[in-house]
N, C-alpha and C. Protein backbone atom coordinates (compact mmCIF):
# COMPACT_ATOMS: atom_id res chain seq x y z
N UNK A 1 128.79 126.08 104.41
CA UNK A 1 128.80 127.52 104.59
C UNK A 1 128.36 127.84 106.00
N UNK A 2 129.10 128.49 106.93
CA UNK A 2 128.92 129.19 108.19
C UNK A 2 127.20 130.25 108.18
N UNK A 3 126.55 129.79 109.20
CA UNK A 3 125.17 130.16 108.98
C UNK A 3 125.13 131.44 109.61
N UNK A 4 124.81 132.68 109.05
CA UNK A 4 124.69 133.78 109.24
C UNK A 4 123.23 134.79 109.60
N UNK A 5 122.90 135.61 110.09
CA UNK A 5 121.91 136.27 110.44
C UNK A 5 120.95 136.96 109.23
N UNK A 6 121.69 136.53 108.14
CA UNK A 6 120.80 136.98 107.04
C UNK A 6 120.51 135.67 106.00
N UNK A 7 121.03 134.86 106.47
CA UNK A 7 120.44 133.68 105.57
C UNK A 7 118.99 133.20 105.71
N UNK A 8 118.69 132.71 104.29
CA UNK A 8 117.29 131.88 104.20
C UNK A 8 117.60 130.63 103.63
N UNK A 9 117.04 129.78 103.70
CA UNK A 9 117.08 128.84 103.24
C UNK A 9 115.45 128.66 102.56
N UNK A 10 115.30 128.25 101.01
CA UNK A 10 114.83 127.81 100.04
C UNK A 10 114.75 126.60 99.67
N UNK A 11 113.67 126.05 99.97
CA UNK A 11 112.82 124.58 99.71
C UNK A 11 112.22 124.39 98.73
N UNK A 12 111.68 123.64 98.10
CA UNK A 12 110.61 123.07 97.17
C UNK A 12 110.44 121.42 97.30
N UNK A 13 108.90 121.46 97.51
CA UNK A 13 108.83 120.73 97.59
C UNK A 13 107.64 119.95 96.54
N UNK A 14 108.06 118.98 96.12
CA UNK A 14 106.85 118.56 95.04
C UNK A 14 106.71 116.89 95.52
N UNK A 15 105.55 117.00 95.26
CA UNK A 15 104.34 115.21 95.85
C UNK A 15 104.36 114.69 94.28
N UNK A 16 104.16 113.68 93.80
CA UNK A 16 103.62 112.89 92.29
C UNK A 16 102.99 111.96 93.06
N UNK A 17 101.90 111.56 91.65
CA UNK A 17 101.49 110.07 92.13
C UNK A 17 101.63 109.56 91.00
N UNK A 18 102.81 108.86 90.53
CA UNK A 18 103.03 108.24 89.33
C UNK A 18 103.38 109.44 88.61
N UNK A 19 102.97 109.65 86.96
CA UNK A 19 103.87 110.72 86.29
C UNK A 19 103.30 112.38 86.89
N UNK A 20 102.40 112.23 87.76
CA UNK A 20 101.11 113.41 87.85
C UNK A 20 101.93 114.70 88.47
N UNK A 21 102.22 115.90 89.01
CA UNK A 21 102.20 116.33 90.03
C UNK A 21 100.99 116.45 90.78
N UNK A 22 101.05 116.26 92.34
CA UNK A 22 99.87 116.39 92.59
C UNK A 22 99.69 117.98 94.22
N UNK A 23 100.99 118.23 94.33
CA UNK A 23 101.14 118.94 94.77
C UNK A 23 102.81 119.95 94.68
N UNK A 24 102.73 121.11 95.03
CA UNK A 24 103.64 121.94 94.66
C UNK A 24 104.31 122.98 95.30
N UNK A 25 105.17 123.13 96.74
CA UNK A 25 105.30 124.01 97.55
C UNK A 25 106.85 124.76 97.41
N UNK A 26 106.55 125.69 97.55
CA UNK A 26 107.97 126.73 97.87
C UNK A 26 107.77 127.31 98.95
N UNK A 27 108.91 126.85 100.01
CA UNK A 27 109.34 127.81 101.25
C UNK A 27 110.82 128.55 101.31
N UNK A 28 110.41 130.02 102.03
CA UNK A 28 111.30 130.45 102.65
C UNK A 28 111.73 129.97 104.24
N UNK A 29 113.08 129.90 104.79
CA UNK A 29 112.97 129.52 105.84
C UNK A 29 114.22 130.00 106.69
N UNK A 30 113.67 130.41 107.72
CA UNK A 30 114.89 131.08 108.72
C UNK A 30 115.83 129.71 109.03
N UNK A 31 117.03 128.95 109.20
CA UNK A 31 117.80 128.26 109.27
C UNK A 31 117.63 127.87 111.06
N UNK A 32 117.14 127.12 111.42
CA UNK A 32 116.65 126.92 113.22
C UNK A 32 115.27 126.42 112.88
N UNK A 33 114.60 127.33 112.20
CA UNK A 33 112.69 127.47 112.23
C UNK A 33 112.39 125.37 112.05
N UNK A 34 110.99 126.01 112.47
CA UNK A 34 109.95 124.82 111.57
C UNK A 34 108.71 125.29 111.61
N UNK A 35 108.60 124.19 110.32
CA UNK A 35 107.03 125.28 109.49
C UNK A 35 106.11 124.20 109.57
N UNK A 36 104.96 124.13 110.02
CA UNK A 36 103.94 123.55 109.49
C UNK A 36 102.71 123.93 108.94
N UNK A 37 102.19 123.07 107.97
CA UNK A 37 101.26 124.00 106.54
C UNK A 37 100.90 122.52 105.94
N UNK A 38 99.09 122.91 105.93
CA UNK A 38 98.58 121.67 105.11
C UNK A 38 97.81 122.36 104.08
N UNK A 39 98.20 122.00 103.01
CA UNK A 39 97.59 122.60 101.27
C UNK A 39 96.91 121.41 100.92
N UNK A 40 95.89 121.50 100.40
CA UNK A 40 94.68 120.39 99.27
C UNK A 40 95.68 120.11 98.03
N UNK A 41 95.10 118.72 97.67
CA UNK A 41 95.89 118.23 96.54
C UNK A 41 94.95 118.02 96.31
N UNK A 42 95.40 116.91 94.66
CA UNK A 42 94.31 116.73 93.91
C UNK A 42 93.23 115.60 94.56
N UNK A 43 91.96 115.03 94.40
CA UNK A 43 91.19 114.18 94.49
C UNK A 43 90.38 114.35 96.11
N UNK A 44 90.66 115.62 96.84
CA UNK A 44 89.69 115.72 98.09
C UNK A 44 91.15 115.37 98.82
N UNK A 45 92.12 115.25 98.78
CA UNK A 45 93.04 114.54 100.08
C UNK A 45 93.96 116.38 100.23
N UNK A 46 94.46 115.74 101.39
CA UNK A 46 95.15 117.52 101.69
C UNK A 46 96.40 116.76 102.66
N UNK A 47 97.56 117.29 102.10
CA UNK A 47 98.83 117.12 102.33
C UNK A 47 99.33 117.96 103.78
N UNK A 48 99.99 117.49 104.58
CA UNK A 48 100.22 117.91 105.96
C UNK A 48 101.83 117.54 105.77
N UNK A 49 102.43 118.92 106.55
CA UNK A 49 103.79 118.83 106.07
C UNK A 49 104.40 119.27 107.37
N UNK A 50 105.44 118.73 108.28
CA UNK A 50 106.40 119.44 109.03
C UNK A 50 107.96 119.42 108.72
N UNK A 51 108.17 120.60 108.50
CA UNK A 51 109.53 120.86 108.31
C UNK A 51 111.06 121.55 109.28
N UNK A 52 111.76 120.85 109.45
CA UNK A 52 112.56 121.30 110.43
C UNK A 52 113.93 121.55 109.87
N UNK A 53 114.65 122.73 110.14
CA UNK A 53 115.78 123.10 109.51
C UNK A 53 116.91 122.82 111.08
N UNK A 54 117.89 122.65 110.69
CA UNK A 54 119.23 123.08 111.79
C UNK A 54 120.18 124.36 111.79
N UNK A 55 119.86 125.11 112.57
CA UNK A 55 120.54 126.35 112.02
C UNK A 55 122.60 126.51 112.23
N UNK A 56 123.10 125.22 112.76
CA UNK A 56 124.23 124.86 112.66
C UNK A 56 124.35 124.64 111.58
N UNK A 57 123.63 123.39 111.03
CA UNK A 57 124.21 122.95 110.06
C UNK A 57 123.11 123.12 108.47
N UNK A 58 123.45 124.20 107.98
CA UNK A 58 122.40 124.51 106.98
C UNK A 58 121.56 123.36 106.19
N UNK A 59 122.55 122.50 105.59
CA UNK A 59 121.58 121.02 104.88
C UNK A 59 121.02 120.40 105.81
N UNK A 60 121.23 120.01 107.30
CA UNK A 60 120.21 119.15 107.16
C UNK A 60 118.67 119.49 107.44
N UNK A 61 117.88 118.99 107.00
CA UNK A 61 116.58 119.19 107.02
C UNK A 61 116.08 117.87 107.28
N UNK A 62 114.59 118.42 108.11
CA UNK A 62 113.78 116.73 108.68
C UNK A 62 112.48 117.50 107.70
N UNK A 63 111.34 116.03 107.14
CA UNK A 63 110.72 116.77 107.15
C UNK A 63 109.58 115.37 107.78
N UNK A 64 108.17 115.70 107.93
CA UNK A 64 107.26 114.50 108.30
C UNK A 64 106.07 115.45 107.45
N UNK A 65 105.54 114.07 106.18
CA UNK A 65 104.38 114.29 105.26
C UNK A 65 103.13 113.11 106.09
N UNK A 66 102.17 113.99 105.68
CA UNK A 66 100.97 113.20 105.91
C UNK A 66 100.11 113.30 104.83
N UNK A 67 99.14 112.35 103.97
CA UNK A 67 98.20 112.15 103.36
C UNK A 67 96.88 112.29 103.93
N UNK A 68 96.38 112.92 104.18
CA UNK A 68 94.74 113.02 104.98
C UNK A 68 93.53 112.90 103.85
N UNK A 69 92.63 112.17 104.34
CA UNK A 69 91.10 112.29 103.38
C UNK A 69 90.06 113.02 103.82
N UNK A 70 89.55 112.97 102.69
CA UNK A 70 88.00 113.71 102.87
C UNK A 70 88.01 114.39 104.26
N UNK A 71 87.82 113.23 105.45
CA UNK A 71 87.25 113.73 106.57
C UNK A 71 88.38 113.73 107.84
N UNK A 72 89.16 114.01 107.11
CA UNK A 72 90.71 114.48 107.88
C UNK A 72 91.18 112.83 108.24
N UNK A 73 90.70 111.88 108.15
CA UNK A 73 91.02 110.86 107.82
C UNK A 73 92.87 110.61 107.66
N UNK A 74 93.88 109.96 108.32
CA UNK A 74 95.06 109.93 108.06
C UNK A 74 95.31 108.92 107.00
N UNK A 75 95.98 108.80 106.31
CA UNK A 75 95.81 107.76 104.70
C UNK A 75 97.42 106.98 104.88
N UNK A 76 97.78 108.09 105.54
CA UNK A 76 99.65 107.93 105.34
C UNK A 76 100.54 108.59 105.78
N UNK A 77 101.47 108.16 106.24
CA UNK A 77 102.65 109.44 106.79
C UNK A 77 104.03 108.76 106.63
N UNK A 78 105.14 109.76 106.09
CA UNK A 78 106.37 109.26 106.51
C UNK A 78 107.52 110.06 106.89
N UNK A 79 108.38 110.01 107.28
CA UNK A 79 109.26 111.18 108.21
C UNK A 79 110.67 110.48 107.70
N UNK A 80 111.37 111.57 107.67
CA UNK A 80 112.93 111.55 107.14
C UNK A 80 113.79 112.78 107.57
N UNK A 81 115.33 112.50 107.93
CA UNK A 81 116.23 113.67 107.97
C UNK A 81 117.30 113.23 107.32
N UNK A 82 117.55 114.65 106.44
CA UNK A 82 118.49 114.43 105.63
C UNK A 82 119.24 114.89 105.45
N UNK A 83 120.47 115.01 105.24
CA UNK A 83 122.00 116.06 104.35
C UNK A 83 121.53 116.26 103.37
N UNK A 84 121.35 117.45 102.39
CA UNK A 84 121.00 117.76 101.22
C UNK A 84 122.00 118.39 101.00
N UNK A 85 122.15 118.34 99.35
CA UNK A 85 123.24 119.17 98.53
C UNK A 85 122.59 120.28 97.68
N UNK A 86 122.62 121.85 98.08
CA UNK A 86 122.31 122.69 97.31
C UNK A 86 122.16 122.41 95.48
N UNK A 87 121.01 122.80 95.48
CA UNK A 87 120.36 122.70 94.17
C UNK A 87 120.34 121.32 93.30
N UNK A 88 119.91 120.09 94.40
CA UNK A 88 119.60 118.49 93.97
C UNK A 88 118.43 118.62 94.13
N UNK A 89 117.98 118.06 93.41
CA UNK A 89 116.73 117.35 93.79
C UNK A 89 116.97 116.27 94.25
N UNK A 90 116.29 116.08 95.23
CA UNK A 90 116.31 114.83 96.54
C UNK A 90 115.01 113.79 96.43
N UNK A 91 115.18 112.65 95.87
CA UNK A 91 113.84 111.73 96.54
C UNK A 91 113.89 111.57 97.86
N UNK A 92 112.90 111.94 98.14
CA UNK A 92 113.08 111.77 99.96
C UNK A 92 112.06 110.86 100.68
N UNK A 93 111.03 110.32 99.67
CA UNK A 93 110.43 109.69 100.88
C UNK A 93 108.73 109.12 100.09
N UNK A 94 108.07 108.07 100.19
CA UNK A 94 107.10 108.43 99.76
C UNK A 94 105.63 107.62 100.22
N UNK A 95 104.84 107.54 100.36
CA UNK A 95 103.71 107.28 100.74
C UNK A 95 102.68 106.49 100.20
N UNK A 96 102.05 104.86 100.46
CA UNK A 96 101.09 104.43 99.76
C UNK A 96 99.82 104.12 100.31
N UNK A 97 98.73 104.58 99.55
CA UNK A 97 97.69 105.00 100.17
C UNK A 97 96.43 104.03 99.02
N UNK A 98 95.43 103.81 99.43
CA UNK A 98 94.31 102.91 98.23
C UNK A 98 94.02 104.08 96.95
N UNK A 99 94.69 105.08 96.86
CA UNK A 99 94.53 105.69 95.72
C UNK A 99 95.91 106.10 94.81
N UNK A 100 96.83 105.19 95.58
CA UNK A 100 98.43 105.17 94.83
C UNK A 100 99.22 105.32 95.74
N UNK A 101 100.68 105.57 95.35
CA UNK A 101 102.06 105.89 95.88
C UNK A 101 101.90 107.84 95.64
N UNK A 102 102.40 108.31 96.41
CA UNK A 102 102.54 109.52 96.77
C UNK A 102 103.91 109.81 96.58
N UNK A 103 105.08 110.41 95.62
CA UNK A 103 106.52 109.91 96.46
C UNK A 103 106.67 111.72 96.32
N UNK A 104 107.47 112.00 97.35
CA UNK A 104 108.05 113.41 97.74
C UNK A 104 109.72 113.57 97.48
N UNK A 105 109.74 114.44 96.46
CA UNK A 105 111.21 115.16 96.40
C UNK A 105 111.14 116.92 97.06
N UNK A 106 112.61 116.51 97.22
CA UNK A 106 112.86 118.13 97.68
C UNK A 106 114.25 118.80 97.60
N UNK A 107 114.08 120.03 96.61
CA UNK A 107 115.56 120.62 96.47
C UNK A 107 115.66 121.87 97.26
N UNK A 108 116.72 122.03 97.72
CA UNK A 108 117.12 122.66 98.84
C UNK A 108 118.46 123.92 97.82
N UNK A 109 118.15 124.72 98.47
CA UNK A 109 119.01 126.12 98.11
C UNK A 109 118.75 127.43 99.05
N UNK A 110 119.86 128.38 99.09
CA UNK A 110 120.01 129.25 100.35
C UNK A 110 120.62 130.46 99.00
N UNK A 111 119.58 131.74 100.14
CA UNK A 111 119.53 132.81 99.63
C UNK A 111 120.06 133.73 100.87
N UNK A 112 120.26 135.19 100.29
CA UNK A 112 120.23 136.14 101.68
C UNK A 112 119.13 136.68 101.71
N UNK A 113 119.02 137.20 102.97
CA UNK A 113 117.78 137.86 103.55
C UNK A 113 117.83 139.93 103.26
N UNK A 114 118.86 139.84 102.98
CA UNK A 114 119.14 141.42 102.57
C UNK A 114 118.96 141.97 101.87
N UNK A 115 117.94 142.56 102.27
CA UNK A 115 116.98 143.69 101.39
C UNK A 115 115.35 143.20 101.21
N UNK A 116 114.80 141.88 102.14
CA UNK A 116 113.69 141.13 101.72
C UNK A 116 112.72 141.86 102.64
């Protein structure tokens, strides 16, 4: 789809560690932008996220996760860009740290901006 002045693009993104969720994000996102945003998960660790959209080409998306501890401590990081297909869920990537595997999916979908 030809990227227009009123599009958003719609993320989610969810962390597990094994069957758990351990974290849970929804973004809106201008199609060009990048967002960065670190939210607490479970057990003291806090998730660090950069996200990069292409405003040519609506799917692809980069994103780079980090695992941080207690004392901002880095535990883990891994970075990926991808083609996504509206409304998949995507395994994209995942992280092992002395308190488990971390793994990150993300489904991707586009809204308009008209009337928001």
């Amino acid at each position: 789809e030809p990227p227009s002045d009123n599009n958003l693009l719609l993320l989610r993104l969810v962390v597990t560690r094994g069957k758990s969720a351990v974290s849970q994000m929804h973004f809106a996102i201008v199609p060009g932008a990048t967002v960065r945003v670190t939210v607490p998960s479970t057990g003291g660790r806090q998730l660090q996220y950069v996200i990069t959209t292409d405003a040519d080409n609506l799917q692809n998306v980069g994103v780079w996760m980090a695992v941080e501890g207690s004392s901002k401590i880095d535990l883990g990081s891994m970075a990926t860009i991808l083609h996504m297909n509206y409304g998949q869920n995507t395994p994209t990537g995942k992280i092992t740290t002395e308190d488990g595997t971390f793994d990150l999916s993300m489904t991707l979908d586009h809204a308009s901006a008209t009337g928001v």
